[in-house]
PDB file of N, CA and C in Angstrom:
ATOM      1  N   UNK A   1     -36.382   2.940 -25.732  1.00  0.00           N
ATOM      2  CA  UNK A   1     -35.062   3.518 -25.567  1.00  0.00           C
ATOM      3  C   UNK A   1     -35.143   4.861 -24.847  1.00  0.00           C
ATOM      4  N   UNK A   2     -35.882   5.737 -24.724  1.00  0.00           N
ATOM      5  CA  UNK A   2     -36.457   6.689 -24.540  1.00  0.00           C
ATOM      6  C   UNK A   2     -36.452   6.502 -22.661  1.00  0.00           C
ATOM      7  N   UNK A   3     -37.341   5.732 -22.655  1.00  0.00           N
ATOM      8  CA  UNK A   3     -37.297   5.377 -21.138  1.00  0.00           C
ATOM      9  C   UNK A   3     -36.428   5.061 -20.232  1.00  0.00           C
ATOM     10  N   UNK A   4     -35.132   4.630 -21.194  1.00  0.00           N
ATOM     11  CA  UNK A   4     -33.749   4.465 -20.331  1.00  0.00           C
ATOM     12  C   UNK A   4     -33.297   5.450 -20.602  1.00  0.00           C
ATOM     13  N   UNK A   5     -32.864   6.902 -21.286  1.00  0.00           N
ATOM     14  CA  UNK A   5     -32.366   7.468 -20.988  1.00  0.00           C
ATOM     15  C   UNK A   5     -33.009   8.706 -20.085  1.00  0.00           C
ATOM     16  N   UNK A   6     -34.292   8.750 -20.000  1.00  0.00           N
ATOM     17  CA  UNK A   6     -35.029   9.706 -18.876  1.00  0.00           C
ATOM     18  C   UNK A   6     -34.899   9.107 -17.368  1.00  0.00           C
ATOM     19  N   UNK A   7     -34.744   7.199 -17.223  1.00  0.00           N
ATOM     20  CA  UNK A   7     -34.244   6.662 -16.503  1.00  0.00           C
ATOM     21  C   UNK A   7     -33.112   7.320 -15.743  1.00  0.00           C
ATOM     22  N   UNK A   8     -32.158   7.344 -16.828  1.00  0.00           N
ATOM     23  CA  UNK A   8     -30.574   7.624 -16.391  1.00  0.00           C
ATOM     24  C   UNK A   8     -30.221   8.891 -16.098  1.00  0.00           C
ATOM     25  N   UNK A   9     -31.397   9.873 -16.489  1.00  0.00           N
ATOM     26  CA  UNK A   9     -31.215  11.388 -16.429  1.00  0.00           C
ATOM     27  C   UNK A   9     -31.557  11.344 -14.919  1.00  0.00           C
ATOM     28  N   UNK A  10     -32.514  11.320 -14.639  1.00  0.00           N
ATOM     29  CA  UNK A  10     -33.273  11.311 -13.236  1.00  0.00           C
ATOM     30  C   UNK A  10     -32.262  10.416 -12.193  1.00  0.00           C
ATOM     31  N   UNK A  11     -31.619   9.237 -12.412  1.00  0.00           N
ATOM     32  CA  UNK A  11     -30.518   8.922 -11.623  1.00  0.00           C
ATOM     33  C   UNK A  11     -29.396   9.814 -11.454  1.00  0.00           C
ATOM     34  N   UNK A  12     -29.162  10.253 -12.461  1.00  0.00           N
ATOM     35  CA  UNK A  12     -27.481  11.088 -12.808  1.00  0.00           C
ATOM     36  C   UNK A  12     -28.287  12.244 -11.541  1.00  0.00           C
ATOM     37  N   UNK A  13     -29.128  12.853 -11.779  1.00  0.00           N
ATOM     38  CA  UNK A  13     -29.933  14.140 -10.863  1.00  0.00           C
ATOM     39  C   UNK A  13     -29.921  13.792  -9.608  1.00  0.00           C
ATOM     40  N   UNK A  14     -30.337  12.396  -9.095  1.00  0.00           N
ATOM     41  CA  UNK A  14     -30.437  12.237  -7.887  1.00  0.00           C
ATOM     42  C   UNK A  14     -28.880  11.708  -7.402  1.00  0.00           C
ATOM     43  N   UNK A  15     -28.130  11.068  -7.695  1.00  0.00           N
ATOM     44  CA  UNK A  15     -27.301  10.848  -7.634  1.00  0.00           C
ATOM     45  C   UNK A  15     -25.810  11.241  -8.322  1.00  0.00           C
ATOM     46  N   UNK A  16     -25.630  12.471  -8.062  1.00  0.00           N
ATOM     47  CA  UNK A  16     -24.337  13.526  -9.046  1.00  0.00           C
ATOM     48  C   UNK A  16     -22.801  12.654  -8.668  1.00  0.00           C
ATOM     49  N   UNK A  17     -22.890  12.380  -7.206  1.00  0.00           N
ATOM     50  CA  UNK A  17     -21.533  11.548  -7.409  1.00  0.00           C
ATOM     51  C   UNK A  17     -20.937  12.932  -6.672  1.00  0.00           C
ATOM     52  N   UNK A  18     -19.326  12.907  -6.229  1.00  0.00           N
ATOM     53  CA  UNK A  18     -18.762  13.393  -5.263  1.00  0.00           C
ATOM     54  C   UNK A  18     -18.372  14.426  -6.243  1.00  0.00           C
ATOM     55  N   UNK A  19     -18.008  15.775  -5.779  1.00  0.00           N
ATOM     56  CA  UNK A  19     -17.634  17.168  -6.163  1.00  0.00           C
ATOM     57  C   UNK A  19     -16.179  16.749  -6.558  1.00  0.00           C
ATOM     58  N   UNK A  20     -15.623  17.433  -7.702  1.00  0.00           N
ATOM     59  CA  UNK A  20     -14.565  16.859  -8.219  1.00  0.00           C
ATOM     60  C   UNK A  20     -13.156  17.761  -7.431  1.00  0.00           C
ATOM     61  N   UNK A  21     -12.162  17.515  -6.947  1.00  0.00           N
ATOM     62  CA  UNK A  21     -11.414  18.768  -5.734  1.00  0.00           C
ATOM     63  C   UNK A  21     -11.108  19.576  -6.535  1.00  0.00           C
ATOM     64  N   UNK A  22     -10.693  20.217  -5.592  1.00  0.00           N
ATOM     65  CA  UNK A  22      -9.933  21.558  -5.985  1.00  0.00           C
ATOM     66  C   UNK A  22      -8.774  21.909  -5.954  1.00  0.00           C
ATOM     67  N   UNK A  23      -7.777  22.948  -6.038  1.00  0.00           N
ATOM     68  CA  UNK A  23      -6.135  22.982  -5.972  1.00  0.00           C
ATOM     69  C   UNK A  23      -6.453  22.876  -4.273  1.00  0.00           C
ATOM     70  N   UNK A  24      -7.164  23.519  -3.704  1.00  0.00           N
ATOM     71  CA  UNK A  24      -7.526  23.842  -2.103  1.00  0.00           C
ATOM     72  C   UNK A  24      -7.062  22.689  -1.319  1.00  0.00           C
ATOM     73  N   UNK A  25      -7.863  21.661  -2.044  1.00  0.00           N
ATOM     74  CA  UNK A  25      -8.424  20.114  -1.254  1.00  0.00           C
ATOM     75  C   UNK A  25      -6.983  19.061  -1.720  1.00  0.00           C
ATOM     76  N   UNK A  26      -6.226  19.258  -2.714  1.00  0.00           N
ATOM     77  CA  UNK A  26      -4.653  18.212  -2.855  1.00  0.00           C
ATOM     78  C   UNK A  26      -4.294  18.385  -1.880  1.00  0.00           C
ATOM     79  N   UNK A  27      -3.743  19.197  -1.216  1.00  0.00           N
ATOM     80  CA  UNK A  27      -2.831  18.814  -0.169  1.00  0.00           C
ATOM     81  C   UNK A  27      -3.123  17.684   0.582  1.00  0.00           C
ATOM     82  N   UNK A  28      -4.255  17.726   1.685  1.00  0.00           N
ATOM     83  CA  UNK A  28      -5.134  16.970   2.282  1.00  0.00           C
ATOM     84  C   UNK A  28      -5.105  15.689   2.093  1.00  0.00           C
ATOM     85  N   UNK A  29      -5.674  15.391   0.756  1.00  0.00           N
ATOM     86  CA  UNK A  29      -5.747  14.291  -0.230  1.00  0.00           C
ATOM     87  C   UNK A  29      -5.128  14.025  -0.507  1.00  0.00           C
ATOM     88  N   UNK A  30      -3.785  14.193  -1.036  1.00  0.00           N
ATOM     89  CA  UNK A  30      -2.183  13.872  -0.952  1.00  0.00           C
ATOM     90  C   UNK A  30      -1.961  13.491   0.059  1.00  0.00           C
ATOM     91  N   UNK A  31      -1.773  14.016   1.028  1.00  0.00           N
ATOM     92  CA  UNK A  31      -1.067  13.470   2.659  1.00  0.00           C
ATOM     93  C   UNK A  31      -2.280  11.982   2.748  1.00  0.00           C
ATOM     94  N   UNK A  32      -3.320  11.939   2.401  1.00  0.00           N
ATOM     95  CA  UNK A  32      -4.266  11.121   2.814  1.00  0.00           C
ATOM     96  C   UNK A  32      -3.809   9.858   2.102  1.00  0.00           C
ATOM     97  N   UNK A  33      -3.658   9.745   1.289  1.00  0.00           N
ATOM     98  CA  UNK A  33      -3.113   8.574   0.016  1.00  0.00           C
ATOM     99  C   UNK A  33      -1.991   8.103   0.949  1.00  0.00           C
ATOM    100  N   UNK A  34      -1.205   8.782   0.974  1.00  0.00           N
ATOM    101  CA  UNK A  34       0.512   8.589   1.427  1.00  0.00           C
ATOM    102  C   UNK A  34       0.136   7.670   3.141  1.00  0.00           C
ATOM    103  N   UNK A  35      -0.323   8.331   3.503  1.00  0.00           N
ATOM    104  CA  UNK A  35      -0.674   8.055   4.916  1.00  0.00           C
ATOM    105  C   UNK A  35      -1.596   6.587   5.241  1.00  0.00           C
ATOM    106  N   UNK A  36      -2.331   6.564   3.831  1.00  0.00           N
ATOM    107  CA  UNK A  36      -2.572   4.780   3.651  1.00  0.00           C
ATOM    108  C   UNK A  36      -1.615   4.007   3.128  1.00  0.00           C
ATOM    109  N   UNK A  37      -0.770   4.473   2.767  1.00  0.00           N
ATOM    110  CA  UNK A  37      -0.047   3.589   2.354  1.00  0.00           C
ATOM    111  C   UNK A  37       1.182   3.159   3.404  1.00  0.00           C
ATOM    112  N   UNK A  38       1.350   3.772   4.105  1.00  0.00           N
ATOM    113  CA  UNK A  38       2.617   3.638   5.319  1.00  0.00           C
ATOM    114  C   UNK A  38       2.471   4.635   6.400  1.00  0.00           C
ATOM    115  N   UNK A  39       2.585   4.149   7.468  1.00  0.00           N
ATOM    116  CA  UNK A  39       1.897   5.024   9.188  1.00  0.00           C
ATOM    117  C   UNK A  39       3.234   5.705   9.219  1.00  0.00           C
ATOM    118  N   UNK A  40       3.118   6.803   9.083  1.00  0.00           N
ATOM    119  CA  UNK A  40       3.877   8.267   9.433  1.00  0.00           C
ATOM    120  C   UNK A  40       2.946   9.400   9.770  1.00  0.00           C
ATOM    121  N   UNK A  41       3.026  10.112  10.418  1.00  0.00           N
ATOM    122  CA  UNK A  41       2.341  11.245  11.376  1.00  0.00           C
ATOM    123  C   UNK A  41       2.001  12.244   9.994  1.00  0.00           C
ATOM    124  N   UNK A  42       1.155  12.701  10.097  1.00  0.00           N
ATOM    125  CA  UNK A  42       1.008  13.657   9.164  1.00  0.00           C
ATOM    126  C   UNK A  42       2.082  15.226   8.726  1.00  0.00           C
ATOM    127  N   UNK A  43       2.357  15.330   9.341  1.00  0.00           N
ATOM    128  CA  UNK A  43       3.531  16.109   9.893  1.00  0.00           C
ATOM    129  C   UNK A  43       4.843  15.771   9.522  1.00  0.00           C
ATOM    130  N   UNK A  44       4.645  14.392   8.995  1.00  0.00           N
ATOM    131  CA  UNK A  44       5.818  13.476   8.594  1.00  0.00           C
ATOM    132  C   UNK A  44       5.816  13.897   7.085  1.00  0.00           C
ATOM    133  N   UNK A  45       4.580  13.951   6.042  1.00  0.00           N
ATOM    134  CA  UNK A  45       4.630  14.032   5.137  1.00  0.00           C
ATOM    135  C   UNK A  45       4.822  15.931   4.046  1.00  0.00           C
ATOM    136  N   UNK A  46       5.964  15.681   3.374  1.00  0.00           N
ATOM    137  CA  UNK A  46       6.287  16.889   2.649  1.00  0.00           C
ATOM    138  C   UNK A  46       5.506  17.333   1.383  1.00  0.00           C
ATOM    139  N   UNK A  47       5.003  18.234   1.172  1.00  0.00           N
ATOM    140  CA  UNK A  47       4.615  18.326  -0.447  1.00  0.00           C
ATOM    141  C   UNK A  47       5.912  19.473  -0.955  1.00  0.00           C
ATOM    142  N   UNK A  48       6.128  18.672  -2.031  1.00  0.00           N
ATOM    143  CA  UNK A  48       7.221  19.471  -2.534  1.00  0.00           C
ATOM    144  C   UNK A  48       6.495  20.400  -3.856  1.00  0.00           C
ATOM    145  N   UNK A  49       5.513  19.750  -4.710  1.00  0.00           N
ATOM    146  CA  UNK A  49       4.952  20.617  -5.789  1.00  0.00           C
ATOM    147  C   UNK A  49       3.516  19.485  -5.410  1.00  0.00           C
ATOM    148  N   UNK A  50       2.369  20.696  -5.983  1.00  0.00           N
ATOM    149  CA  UNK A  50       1.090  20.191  -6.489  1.00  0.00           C
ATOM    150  C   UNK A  50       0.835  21.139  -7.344  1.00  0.00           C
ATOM    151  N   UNK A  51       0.207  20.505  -8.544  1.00  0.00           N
ATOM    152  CA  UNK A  51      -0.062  21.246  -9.581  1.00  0.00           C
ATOM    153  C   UNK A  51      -1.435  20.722 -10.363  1.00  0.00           C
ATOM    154  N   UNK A  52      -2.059  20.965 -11.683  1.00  0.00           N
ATOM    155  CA  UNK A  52      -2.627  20.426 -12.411  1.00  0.00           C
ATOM    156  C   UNK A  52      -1.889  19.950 -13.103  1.00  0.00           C
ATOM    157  N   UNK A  53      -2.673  18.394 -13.327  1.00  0.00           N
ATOM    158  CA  UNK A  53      -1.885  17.671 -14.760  1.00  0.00           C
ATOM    159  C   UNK A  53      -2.050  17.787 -15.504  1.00  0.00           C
ATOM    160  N   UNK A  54      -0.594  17.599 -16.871  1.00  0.00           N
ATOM    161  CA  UNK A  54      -0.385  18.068 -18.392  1.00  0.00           C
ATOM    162  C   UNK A  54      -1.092  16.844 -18.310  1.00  0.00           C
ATOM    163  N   UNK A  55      -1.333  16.082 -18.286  1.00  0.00           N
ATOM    164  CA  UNK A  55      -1.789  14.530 -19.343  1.00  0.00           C
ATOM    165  C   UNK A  55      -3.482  13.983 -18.697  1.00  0.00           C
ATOM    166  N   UNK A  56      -3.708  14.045 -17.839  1.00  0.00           N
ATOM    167  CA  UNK A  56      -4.521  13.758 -17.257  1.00  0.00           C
ATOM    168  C   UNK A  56      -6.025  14.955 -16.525  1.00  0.00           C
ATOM    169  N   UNK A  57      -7.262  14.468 -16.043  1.00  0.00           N
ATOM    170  CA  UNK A  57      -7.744  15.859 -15.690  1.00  0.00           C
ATOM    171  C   UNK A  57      -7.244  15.432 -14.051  1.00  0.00           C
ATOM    172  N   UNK A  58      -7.181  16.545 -13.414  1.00  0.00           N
ATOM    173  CA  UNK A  58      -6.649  16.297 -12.129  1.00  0.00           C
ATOM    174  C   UNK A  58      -5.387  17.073 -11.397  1.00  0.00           C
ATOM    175  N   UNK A  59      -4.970  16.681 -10.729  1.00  0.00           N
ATOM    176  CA  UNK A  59      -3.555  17.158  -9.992  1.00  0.00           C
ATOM    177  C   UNK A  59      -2.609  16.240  -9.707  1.00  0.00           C
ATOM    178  N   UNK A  60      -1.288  16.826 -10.113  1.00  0.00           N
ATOM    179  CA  UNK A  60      -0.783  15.470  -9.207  1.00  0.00           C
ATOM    180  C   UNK A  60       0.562  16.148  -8.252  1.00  0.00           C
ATOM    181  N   UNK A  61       0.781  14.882  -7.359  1.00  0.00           N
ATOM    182  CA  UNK A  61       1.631  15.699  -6.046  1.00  0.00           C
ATOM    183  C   UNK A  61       2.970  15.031  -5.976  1.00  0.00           C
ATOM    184  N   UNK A  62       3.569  15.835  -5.704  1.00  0.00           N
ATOM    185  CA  UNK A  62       5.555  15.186  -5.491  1.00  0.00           C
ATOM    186  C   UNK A  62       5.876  15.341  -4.100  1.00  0.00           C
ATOM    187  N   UNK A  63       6.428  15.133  -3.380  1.00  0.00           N
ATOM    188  CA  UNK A  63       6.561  14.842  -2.339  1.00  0.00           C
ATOM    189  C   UNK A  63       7.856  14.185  -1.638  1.00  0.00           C
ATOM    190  N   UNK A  64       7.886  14.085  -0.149  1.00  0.00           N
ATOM    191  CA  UNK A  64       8.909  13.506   0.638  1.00  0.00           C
ATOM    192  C   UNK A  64       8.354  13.128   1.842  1.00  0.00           C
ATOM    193  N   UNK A  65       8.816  11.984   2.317  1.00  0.00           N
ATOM    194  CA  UNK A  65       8.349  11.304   3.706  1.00  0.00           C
ATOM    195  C   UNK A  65       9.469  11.306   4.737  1.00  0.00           C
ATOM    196  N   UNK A  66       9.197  12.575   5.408  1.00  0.00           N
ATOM    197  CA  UNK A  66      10.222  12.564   6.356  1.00  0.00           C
ATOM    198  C   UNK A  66      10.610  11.101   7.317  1.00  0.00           C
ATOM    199  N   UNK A  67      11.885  10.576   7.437  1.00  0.00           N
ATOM    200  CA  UNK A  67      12.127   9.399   8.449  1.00  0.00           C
ATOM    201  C   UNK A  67      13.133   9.886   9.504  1.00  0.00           C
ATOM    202  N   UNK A  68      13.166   8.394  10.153  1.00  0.00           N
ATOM    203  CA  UNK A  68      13.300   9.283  11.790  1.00  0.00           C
ATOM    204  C   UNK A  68      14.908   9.844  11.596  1.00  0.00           C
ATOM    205  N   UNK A  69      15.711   8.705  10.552  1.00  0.00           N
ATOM    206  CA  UNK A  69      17.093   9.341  10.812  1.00  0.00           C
ATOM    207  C   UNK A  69      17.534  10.359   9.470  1.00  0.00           C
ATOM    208  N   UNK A  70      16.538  11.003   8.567  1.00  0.00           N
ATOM    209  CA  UNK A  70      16.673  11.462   7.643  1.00  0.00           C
ATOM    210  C   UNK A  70      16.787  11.230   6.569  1.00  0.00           C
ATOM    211  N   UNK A  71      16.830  10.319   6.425  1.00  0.00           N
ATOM    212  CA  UNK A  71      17.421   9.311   5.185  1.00  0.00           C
ATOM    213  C   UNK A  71      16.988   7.833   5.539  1.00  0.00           C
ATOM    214  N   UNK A  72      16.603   6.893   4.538  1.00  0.00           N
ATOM    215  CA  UNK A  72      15.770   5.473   4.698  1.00  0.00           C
ATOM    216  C   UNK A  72      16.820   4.176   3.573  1.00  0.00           C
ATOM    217  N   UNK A  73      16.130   3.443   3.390  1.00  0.00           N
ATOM    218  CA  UNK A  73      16.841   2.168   3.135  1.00  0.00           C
ATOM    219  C   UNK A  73      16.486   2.270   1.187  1.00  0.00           C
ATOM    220  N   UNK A  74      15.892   3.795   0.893  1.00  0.00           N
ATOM    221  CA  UNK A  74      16.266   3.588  -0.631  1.00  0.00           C
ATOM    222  C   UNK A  74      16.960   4.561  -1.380  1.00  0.00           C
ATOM    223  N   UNK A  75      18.022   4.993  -0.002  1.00  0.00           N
ATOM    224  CA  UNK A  75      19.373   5.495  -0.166  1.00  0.00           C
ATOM    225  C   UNK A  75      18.769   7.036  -0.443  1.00  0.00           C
ATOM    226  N   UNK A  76      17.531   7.449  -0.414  1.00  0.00           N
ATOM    227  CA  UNK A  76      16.923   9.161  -0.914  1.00  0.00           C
ATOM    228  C   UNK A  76      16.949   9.713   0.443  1.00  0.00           C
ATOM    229  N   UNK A  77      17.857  11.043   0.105  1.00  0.00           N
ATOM    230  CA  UNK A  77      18.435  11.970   1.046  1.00  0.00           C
ATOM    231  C   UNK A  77      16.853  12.671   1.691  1.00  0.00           C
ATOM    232  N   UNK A  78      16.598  12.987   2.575  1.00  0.00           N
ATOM    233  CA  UNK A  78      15.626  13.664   2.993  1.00  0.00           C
ATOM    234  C   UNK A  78      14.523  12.724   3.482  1.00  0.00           C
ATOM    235  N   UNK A  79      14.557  11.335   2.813  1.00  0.00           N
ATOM    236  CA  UNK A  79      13.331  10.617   3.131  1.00  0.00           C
ATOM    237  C   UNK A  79      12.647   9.585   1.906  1.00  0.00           C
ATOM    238  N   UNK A  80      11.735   9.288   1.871  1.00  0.00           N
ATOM    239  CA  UNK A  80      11.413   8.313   0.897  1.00  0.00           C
ATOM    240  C   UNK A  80      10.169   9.380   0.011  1.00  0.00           C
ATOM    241  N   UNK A  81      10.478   9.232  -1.219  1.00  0.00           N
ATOM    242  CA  UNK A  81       9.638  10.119  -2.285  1.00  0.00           C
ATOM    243  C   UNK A  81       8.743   9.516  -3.014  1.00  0.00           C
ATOM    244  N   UNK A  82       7.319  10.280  -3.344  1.00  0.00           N
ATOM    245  CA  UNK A  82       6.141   9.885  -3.330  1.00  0.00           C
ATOM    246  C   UNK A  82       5.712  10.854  -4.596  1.00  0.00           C
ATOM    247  N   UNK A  83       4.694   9.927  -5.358  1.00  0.00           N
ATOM    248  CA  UNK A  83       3.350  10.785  -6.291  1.00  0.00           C
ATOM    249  C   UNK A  83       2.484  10.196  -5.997  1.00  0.00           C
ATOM    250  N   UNK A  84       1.453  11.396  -6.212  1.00  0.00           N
ATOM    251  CA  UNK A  84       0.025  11.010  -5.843  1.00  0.00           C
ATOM    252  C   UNK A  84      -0.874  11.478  -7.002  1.00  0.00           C
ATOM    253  N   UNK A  85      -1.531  11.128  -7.533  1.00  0.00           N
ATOM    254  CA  UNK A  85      -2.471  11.710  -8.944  1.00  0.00           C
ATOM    255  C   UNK A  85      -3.742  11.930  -8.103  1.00  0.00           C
ATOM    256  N   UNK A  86      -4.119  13.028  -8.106  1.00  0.00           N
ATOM    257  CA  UNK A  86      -5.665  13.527  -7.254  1.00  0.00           C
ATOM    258  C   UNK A  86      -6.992  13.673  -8.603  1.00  0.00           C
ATOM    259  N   UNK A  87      -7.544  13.228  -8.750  1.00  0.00           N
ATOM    260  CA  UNK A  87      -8.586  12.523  -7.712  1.00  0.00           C
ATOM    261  C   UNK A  87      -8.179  11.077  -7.975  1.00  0.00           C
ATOM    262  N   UNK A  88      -8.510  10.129  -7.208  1.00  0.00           N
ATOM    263  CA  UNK A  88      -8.051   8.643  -7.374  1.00  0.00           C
ATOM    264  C   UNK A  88      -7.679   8.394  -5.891  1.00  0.00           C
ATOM    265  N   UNK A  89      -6.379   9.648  -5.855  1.00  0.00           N
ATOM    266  CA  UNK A  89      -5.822   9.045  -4.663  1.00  0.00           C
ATOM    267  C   UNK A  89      -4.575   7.751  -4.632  1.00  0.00           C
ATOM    268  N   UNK A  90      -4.250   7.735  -5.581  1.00  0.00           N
ATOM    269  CA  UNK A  90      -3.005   6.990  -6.305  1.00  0.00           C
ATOM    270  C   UNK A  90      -1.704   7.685  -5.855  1.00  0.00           C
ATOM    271  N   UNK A  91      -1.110   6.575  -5.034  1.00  0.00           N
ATOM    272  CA  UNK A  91       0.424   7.015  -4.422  1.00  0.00           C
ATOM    273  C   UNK A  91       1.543   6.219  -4.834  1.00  0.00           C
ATOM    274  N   UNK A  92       2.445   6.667  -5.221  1.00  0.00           N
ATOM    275  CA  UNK A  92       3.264   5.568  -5.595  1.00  0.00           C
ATOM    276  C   UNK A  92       4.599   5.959  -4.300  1.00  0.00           C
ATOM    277  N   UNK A  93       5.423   5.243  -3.904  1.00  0.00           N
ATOM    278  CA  UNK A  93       6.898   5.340  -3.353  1.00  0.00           C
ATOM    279  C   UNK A  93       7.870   4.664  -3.627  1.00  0.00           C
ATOM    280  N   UNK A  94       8.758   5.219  -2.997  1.00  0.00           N
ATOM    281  CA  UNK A  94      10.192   4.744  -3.439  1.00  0.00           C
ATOM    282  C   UNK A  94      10.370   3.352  -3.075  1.00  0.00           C
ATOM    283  N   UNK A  95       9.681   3.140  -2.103  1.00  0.00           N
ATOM    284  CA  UNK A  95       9.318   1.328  -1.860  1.00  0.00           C
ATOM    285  C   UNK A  95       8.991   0.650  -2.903  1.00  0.00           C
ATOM    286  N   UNK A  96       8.036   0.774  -3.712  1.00  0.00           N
ATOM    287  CA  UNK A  96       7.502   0.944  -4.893  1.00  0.00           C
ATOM    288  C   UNK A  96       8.457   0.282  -6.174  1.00  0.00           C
ATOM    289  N   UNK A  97       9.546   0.964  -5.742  1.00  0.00           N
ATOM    290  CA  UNK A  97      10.493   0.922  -7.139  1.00  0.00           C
ATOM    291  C   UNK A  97      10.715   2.372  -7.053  1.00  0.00           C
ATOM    292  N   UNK A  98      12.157   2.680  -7.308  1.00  0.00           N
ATOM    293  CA  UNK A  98      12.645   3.580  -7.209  1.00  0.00           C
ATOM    294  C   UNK A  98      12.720   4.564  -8.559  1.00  0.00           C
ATOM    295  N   UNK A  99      13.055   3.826  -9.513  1.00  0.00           N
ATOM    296  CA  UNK A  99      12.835   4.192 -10.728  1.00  0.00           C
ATOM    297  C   UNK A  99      11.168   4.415 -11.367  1.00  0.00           C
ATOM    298  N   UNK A 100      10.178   3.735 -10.587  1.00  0.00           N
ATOM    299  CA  UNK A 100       9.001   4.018 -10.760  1.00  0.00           C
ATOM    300  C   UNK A 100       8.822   5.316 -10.528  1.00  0.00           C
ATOM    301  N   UNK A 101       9.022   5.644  -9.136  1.00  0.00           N
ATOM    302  CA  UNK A 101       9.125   7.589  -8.439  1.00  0.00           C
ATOM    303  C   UNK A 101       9.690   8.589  -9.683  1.00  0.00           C
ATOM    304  N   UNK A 102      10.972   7.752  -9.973  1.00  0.00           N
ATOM    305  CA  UNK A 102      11.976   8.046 -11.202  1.00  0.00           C
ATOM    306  C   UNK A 102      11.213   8.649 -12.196  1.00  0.00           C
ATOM    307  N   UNK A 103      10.515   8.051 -12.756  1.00  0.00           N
ATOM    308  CA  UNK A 103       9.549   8.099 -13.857  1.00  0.00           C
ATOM    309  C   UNK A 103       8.570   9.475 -13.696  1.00  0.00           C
ATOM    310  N   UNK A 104       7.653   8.874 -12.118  1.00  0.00           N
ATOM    311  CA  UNK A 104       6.848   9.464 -12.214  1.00  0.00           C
ATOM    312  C   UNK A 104       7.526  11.187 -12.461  1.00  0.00           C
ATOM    313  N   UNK A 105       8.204  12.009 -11.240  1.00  0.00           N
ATOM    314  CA  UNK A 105       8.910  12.903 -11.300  1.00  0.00           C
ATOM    315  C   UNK A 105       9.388  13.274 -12.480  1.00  0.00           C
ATOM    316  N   UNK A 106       9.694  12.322 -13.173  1.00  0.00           N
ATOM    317  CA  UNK A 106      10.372  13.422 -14.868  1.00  0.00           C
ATOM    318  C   UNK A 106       9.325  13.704 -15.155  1.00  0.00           C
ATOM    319  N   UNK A 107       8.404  12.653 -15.721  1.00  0.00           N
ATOM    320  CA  UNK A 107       7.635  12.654 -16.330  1.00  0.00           C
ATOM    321  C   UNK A 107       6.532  14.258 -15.973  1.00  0.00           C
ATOM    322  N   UNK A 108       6.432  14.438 -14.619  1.00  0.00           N
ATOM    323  CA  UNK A 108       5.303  15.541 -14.152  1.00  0.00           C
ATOM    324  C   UNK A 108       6.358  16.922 -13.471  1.00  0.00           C
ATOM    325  N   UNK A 109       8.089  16.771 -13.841  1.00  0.00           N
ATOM    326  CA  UNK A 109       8.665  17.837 -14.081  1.00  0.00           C
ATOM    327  C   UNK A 109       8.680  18.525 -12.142  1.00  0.00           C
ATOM    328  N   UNK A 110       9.003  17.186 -11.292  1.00  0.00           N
ATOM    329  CA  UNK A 110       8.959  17.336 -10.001  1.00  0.00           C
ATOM    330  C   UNK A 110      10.155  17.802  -9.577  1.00  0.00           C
ATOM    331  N   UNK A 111      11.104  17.360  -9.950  1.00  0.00           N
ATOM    332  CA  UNK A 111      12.586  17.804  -9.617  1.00  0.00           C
ATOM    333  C   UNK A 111      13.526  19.298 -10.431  1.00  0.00           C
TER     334      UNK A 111
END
């Protein structure tokens, strides 16, 4: 037993795994999520709050996706609205379910 965990020590050492972000690095990583999920210019995408999360370790991001005529097909003034939970990289939108966004936003105190 001994030998697997000096095993696993010496792996964990050689292999630490990616630096966990920072408040610095959400933005980025926010726009990055959003931007896989639907082709809009980067420039397209709003952060309205990033913060650390109450429930989770991490950050998470609120947001708006600017469209071309200001307004999109799930009736949200400004554009279509987005969360992103950092690290993960988890985006949700108003495509999504609207009431999902709904959720997310109360829930992380976006509005």
């Amino acid at each position: 037993m001994n030998h697997l965990v000096i095993a696993g020590s010496i792996l964990l050492a050689a292999a630490p795994g990616e630096a966990l972000p920072t408040m610095a690095d959400v933005p980025t990583l926010a726009k990055a999520a959003v931007a896989r999920r639907i082709e809009v210019p980067p420039s397209a995408i709003h952060i309205l709050a990033a913060k650390p999360s109450e429930r989770m370790p991490g950050f998470v991001v609120c947001g708006r996706v600017e469209t071309a005529g200001g307004n999109d097909d799930t009736g949200a003034e400004g554009g279509e609205r987005f969360f992103v939970v950092i690290p993960g990289n988890f985006a949700v939108l108003d495509q999504d379910g609207k009431g999902l966004v709904d959720s997310y936003w109360s829930a992380n105190h976006c509005e």
